[in-house]
Structure formats: structure tokens, C-alpha cells
Protein backbone atom coordinates (compact mmCIF):
# COMPACT_ATOMS: atom_id res chain seq x y z
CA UNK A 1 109.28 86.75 90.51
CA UNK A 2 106.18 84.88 88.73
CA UNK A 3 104.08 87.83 86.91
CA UNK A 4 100.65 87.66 85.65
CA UNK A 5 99.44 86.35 82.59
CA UNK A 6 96.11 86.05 81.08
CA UNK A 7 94.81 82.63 80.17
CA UNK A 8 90.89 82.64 80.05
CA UNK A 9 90.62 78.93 78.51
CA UNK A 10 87.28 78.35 75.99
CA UNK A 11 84.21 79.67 76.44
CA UNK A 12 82.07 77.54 79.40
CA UNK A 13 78.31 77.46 77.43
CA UNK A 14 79.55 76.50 74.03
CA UNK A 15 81.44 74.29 75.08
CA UNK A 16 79.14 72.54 77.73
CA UNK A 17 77.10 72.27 75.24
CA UNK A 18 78.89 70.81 72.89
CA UNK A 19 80.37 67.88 75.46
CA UNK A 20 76.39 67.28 76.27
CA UNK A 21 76.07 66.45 72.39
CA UNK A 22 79.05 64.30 72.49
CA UNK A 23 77.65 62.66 75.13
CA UNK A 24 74.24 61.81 74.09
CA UNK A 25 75.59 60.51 70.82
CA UNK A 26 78.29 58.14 72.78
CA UNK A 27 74.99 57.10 74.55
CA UNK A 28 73.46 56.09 71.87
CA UNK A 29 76.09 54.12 70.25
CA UNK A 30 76.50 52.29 73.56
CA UNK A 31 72.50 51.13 73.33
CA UNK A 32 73.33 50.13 69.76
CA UNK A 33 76.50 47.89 70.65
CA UNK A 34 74.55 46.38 73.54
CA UNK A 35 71.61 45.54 71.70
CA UNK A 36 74.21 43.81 69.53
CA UNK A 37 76.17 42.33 71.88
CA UNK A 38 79.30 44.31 70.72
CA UNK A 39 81.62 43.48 73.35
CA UNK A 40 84.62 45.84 71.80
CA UNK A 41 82.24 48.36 71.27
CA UNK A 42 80.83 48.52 74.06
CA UNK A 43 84.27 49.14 75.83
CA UNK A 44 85.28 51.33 73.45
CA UNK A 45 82.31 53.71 74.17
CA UNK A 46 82.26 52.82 77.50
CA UNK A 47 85.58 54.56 77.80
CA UNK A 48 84.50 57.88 75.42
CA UNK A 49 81.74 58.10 77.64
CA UNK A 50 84.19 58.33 81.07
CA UNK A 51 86.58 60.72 79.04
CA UNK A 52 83.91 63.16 78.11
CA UNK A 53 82.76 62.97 82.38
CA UNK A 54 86.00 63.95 82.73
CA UNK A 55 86.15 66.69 80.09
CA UNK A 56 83.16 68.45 82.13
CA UNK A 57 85.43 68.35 85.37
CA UNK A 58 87.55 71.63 83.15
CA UNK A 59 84.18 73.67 83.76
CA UNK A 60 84.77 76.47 86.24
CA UNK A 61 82.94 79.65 87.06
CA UNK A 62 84.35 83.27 86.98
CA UNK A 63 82.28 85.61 88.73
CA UNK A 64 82.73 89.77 88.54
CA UNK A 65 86.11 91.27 90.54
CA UNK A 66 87.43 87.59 90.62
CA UNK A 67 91.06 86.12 88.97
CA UNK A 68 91.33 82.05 89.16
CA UNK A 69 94.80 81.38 89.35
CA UNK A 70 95.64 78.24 86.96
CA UNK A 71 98.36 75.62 87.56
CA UNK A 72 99.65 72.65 85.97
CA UNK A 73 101.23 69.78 88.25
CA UNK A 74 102.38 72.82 90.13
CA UNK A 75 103.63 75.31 87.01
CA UNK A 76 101.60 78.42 87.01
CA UNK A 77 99.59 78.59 83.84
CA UNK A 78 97.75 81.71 83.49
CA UNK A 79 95.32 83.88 85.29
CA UNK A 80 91.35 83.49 84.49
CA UNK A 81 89.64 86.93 84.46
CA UNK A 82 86.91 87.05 82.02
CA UNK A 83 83.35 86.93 83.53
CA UNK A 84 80.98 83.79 83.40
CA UNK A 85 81.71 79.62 82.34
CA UNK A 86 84.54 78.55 81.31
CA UNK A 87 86.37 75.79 80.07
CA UNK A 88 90.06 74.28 80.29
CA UNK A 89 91.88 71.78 81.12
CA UNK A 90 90.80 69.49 83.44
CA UNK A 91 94.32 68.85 84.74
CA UNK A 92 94.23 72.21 86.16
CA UNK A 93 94.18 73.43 89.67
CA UNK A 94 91.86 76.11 90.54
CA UNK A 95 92.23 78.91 92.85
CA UNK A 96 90.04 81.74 93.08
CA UNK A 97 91.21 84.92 94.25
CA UNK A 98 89.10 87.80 94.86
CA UNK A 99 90.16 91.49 92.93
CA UNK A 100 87.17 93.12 95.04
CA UNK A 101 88.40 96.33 97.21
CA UNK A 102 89.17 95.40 100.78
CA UNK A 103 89.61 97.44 104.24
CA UNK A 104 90.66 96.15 107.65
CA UNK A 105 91.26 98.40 110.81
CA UNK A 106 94.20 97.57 112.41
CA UNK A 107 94.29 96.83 116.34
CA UNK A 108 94.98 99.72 118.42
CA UNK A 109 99.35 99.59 119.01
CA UNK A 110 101.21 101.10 122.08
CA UNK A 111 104.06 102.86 120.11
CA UNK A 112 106.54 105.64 121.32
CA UNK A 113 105.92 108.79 118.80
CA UNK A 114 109.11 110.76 117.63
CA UNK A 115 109.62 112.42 121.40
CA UNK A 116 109.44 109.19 123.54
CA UNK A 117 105.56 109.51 124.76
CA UNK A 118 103.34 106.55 124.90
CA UNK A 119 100.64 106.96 122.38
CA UNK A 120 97.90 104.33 121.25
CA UNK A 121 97.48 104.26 117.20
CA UNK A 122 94.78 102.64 114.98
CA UNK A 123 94.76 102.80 111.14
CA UNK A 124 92.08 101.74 108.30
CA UNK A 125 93.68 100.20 105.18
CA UNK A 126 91.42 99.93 102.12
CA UNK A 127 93.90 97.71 99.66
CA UNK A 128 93.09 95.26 96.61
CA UNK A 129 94.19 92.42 94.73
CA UNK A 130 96.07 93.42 91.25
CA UNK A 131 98.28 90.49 90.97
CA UNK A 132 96.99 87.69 90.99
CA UNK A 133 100.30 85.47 90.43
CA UNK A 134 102.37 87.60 92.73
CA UNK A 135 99.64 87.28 95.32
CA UNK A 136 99.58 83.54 95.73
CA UNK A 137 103.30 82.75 94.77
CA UNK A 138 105.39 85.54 96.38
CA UNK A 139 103.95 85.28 99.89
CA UNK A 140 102.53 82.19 101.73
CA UNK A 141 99.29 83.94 102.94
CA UNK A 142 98.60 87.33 101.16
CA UNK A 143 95.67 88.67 103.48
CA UNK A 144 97.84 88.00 106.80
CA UNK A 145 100.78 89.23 104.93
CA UNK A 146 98.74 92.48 104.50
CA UNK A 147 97.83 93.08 108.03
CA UNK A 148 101.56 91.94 109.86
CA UNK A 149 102.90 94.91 106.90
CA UNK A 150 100.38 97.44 107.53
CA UNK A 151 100.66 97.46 111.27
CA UNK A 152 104.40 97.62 110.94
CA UNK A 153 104.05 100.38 108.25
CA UNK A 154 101.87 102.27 111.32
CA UNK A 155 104.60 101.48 114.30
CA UNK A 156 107.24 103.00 111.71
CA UNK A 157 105.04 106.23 111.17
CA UNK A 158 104.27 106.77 114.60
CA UNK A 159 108.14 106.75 115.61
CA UNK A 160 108.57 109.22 112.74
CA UNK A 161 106.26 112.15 113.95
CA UNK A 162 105.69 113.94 117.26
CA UNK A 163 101.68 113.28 118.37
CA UNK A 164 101.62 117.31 118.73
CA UNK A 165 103.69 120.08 117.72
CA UNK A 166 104.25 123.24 119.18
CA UNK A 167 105.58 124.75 116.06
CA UNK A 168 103.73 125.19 113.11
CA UNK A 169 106.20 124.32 110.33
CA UNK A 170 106.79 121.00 112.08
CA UNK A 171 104.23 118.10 111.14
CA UNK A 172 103.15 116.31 113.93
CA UNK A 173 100.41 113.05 113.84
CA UNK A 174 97.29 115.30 115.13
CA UNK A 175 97.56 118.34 113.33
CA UNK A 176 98.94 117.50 109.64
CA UNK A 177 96.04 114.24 108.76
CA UNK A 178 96.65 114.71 105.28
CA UNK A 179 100.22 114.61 104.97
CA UNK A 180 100.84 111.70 107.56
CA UNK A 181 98.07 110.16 105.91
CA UNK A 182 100.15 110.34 102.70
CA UNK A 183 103.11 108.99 104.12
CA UNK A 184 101.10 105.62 106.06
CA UNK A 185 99.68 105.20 102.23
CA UNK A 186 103.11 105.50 100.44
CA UNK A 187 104.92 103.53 103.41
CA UNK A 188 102.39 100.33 103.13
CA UNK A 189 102.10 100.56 99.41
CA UNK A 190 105.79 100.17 99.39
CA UNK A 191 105.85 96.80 101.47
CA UNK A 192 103.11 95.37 99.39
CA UNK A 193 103.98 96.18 96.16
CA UNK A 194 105.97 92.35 96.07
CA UNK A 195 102.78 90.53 97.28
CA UNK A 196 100.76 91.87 94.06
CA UNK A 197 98.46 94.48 96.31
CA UNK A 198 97.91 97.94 95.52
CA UNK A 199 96.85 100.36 98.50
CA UNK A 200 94.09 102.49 97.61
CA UNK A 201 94.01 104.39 100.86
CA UNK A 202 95.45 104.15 104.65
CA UNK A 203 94.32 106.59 107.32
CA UNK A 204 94.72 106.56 110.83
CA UNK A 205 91.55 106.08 112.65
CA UNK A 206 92.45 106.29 116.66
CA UNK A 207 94.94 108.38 118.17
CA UNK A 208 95.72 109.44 121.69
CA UNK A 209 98.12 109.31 124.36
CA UNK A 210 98.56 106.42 126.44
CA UNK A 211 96.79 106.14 129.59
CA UNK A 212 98.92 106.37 131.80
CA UNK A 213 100.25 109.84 130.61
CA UNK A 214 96.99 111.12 129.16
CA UNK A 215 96.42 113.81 132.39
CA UNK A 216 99.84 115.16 132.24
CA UNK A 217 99.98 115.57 128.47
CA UNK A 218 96.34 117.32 128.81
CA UNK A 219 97.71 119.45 131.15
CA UNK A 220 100.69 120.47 129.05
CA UNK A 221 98.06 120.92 126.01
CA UNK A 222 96.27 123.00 127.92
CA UNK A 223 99.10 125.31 129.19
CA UNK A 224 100.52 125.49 125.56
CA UNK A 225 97.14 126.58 124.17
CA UNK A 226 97.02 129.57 127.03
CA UNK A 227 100.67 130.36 125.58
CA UNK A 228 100.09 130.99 122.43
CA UNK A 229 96.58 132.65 123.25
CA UNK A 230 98.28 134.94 125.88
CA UNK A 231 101.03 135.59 122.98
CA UNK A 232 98.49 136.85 120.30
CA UNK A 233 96.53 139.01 122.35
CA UNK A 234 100.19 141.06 123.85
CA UNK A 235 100.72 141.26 119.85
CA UNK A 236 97.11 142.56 119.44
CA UNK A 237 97.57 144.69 122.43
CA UNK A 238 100.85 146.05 121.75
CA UNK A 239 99.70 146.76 117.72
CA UNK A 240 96.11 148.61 119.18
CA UNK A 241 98.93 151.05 121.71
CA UNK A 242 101.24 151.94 118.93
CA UNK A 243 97.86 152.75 117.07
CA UNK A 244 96.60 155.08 119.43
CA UNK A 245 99.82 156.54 120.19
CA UNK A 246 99.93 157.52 117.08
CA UNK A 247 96.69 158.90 116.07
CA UNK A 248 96.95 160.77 119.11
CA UNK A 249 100.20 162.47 118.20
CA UNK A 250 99.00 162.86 113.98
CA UNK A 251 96.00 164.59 115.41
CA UNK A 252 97.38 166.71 117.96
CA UNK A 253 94.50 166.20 120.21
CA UNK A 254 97.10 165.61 123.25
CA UNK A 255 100.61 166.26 123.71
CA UNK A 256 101.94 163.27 126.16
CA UNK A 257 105.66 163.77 127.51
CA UNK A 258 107.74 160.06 127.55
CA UNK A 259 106.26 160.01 131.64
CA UNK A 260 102.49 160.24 130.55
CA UNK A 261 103.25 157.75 127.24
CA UNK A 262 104.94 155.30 129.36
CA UNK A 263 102.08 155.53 132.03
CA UNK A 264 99.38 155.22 129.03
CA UNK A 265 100.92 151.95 127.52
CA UNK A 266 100.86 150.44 130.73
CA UNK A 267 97.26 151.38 131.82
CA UNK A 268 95.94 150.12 128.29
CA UNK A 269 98.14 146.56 128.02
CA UNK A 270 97.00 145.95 131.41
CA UNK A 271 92.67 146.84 130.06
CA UNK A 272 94.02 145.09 127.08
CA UNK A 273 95.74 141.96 128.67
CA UNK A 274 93.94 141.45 131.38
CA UNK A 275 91.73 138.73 132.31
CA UNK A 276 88.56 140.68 133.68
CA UNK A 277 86.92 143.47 132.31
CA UNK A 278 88.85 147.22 133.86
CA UNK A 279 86.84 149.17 136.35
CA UNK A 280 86.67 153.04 134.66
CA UNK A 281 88.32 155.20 136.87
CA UNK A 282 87.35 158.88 136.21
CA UNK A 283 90.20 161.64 136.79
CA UNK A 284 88.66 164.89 137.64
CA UNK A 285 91.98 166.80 137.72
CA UNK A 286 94.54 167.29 135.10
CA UNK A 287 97.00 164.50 133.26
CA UNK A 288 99.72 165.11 136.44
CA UNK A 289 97.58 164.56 139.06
């Protein structure tokens, strides 16, 4: 595997500079040996003049959040990172490769989630360059590279979760974001690591059932969500009974045989349960009739 290593060549200004000198001095030499008809001299400058041209051909800009990969007749060099003009050899090939932070949403996949239903799954994938060698060498095209991985990353998580889960201690892709978030991060991070790309954050941005099952799975939603309502209030229900059972017995302020309990508990789950507001009925008589 080729690693990373710095190689920032001379500084750019100084050393323009200092080829511009060269080259105004060679200039002048080469009026002298005209003006006396200096035919070796003149080729002899004549050629200092076309080296130092191509001298200024190893100038190359570095902007900010930028590497420039550096190669010799194909034999990686060293990496460019330090800001501004620089200078070195003119032999070298250049390639520029950006170390700004990226993101890219990936296109919305038809996946099966860990029970067999359809779903449709988008993710955003903020990523960056960190290196630069690994980046160009290890992998023919490092941004395509980066989007085939993270999409296949996303198919892998889908399969891995149910889209909703009717327990709570079971994570499912809708109600635990965080932790499947984690997971998409550490999965994609893992498959870029050899292309010199760090993953700064992955989250999934679209998620729903397929169309073609999206009514059915609404309706089971919905008649899960009535279950578990329906099974908190019979707990709240049942709790507020035992309640009044019992402050009624502490406090003596009615003496209930198992008939009139039994009758009780029934008449208050059913205010308690029920869907509609209980019509007061008012019993004139006594607790038997």
C-alpha cells in the first residue's frame, strides 16, 4: 500500500524570483555576444536561457484544503500541502486533490429490511480526503469509489434492522436514528478506510415503505399503536380499581362482599376503558338492588 509523505518542494516567490534574475542576466549576456558576433556564446546562452523557461515550468500553486500529489516517470514522490507557490521539479507530474469536506446523498434504493418488507432508503454521507497517496493509487476513481461503497454500506444496514419494531429493546431503522446512524458511519468508514477517506458523518435521510405495501403496513401501524394504547390504559385502569378498592376498605366507608367488589371492578374498567364518556346512572335504593 503507497502511504503519504510530505514533499512541499522550495518556496514558489523566492524562487520565481530568483529564476527572473537569472534570466535577465542570461539576456543580457546574449545582447553582448550578439553585438559581438559571438557565435559560441550566443548558443551557449541561447541554451541557459531555454533551461531557465523550463525551470519556471516546476512552479505550481497550492491553494487552502488542497494536497498535489507528486510523481516521477510514474514513482510517487511526495504529497504537496503547504499553502501558496511553489517550486520543484519540473519533471514532475501534478495532481491536485482536494482535502475540503464533502457530502453526497445517495439515490433512493429498494432494499428488503431485516423482516422481508420492501422499503425505499436514502442516506447523506459527509466524507473527506486524508490520504492523499492512498486516494489516487489504491483505487482507480476515489469519488465513484465513495458512492458504489456507501450505497452498499446502506443496502447492508437496511437488511440488518427491521423498519419498525414492536418491542422496545429491539432497534429498528425508524425508531433508534442515532444508533443505526452509528452503525451506517462505522460500516462506510470501514470500506473506505483503504481508499485514504475518512467519514465524518452518514445519516439516513429518506425512509419509508415501498409503495406498493405502504397502505397495508399503515394499517398494521395503526392497529399496533391502538394495542399498546388500549394496553396502558387496562394497566391504568386496573392500578386506579385496586386503588379505590383499597381506600375504600382502609377507610371503612363501605363494606363490599366479593359479589358487590366483583360488580364494582367491572362497572369502573368498563367507565375506565371505554371509548365514550359513561352515562351516570343514579341508584335510589340500596347496594342489592
Amino acid at each position: 500500500m503507497v502511504r503519504e509523505r510530505g514533499y512541499n518542494g522550495l518556496p514558489g516567490i523566492p524562487t520565481l524570483l530568483a529564476l527572473v534574475a537569472v534570466q535577465l542576466g542570461l539576456v543580457w549576456a546574449l545582447v553582448i555576444n550578439i553585438q559581438a558576433r559571438n557565435a559560441v556564446g550566443i548558443t551557449l546562452v541561447s541554451l541557459a536561457l531555454a533551461f531557465g523557461v523550463f525551470l519556471l515550468a516546476g512552479l505550481f500553486m497550492v491553494n487552502p484544503n488542497q494536497g498535489v500529489v507528486l510523481q516521477l516517470f510514474g514513482a510517487y514522490h511526495g504529497t504537496a500541502k503547504a499553502q501558496g507557490l511553489r517550486w520543484a521539479n519540473p519533471l514532475f507530474s501534478k495532481k491536485g486533490v482536494s482535502l475540503r469536506v464533502r457530502n453526497f446523498e445517495s439515490s433512493h434504493l429498494k432494499v428488503n429490511d431485516n423482516e422481508g418488507n420492501p422499503i425505499e432508503i436514502a442516506a447523506v454521507v459527509v466524507w473527506k480526503v486524508v490520504e492523499t497517496a492512498e486516494a489516487v493509487f489504491e483505487v482507480d476513481d476515489f469519488q465513484n469509489y465513495v458512492h458504489v461503497q456507501s450505497e452498499a454500506a446502506l443496502r447492508n444496514l437496511a437488511t440488518s434492522y427491521p423498519y419498525d419494531a414492536h418491542a422496545e429493546e429491539l432497534v429498528s431503522l425508524r425508531g433508534h436514528t442515532s444508533a443505526v446512524a452509528d452503525h451506517l458511519k462505522r460500516e462506510i468508514h470501514e470500506r473506505l478506510s483503504k481508499a485514504g477517506v475518512e467519514v465524518i458523518e452518514a445519516r439516513i435521510s429518506h425512509l419509508a415503505y415501498a409503495p406498493e405495501i405502504a397502505a397495508a403496513m399503515l394499517q398494521r401501524q395503526q392497529a399496533g399503536a391502538i394495542i399498546a394504547a388500549r394496553q396502558r390504559i387496562v394497566e391504568g385502569a386496573v392500578g386506579m380499581v385496586e386503588m379505590a378498592l383499597g381506600m375504600l376498605s382502609q377507610k371503612s366507608i363501605v363494606n363490599l362482599d366479593e359479589e358487590r367488589k366483583a360488580s364494582m371492578v367491572s362497572n369502573l374498567l368498563v367507565v375506565l376503558c371505554g371509548e365514550r364518556g359513561a352515562q351516570p346512572i343514579i341508584n335510589t335504593g340500596t347496594i342489592y338492588q
